[in-house]
C-alpha atoms as a PDB file:
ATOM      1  CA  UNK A   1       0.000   0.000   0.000  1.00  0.00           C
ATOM      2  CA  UNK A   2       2.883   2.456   0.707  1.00  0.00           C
ATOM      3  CA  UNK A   3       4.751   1.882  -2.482  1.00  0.00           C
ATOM      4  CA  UNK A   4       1.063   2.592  -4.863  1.00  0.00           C
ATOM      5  CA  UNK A   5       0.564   5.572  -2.617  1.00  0.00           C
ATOM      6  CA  UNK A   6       4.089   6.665  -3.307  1.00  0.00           C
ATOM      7  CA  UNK A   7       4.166   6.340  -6.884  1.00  0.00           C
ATOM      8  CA  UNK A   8       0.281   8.274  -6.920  1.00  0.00           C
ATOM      9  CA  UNK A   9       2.005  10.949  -5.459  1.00  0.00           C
ATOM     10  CA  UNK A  10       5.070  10.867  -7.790  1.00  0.00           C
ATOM     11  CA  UNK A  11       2.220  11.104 -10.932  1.00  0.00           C
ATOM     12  CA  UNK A  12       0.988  14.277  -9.401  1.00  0.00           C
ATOM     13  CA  UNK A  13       4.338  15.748  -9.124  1.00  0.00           C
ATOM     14  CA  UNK A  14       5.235  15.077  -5.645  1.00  0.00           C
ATOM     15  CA  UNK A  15       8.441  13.893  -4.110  1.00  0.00           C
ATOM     16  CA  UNK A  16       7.391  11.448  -1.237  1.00  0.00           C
ATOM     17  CA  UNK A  17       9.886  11.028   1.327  1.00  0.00           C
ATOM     18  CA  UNK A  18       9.747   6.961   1.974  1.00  0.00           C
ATOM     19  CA  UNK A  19      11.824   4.438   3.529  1.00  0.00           C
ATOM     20  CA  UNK A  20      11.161   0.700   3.949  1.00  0.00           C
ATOM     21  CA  UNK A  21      12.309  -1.252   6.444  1.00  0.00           C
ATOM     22  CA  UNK A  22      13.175  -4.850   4.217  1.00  0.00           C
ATOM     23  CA  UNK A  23      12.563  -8.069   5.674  1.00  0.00           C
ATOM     24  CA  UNK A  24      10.340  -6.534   8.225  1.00  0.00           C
ATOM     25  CA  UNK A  25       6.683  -6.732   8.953  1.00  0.00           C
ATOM     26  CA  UNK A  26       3.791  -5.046  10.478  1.00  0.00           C
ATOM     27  CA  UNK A  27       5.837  -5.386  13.737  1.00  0.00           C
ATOM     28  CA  UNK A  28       8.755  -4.075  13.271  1.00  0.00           C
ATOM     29  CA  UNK A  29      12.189  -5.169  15.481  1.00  0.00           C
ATOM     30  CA  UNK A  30      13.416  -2.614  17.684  1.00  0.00           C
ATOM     31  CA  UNK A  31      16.476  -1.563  15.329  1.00  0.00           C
ATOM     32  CA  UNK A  32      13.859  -1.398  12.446  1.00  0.00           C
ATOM     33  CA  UNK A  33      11.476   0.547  14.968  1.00  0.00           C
ATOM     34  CA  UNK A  34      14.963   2.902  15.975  1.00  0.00           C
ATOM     35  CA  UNK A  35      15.673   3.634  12.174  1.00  0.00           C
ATOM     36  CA  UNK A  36      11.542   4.680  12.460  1.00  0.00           C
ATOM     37  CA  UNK A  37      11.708   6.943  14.619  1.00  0.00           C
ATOM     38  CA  UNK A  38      15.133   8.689  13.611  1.00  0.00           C
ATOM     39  CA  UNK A  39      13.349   8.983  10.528  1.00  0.00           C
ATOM     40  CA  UNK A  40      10.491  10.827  11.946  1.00  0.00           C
ATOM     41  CA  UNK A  41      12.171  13.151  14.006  1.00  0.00           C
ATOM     42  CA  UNK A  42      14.154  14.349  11.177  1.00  0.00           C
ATOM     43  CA  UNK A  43      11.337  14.673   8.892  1.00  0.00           C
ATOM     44  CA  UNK A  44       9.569  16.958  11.699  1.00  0.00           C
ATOM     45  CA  UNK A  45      13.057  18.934  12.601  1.00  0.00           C
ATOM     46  CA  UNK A  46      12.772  19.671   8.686  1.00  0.00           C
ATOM     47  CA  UNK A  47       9.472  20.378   7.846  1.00  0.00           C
ATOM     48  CA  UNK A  48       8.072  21.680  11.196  1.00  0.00           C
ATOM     49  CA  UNK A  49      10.816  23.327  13.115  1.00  0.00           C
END
């Protein structure tokens, strides 16, 4: 689902910012979970402030 709403976005002109976390599920492992959230917290230092 990520990856189709990704490339929707792309059609309209938009540059998502994605990461996947291979070999991972719904659940993610704490490491995957860690990469998450750095992830997160620089998207928000970026776009929010």
């Amino acid at each position: 689902m990520t990856r189709r709403l990704a490339a929707r976005l792309e059609q309209h002109g938009r540059t998502p910012e994605v990461h996947y976390s291979e070999g991972q599920d719904l659940i993610p492992g704490s490491a995957a979970e860690n990469e998450h959230h750095e992830y997160l917290l620089g998207f928000l230092e970026r776009h929010v402030g």
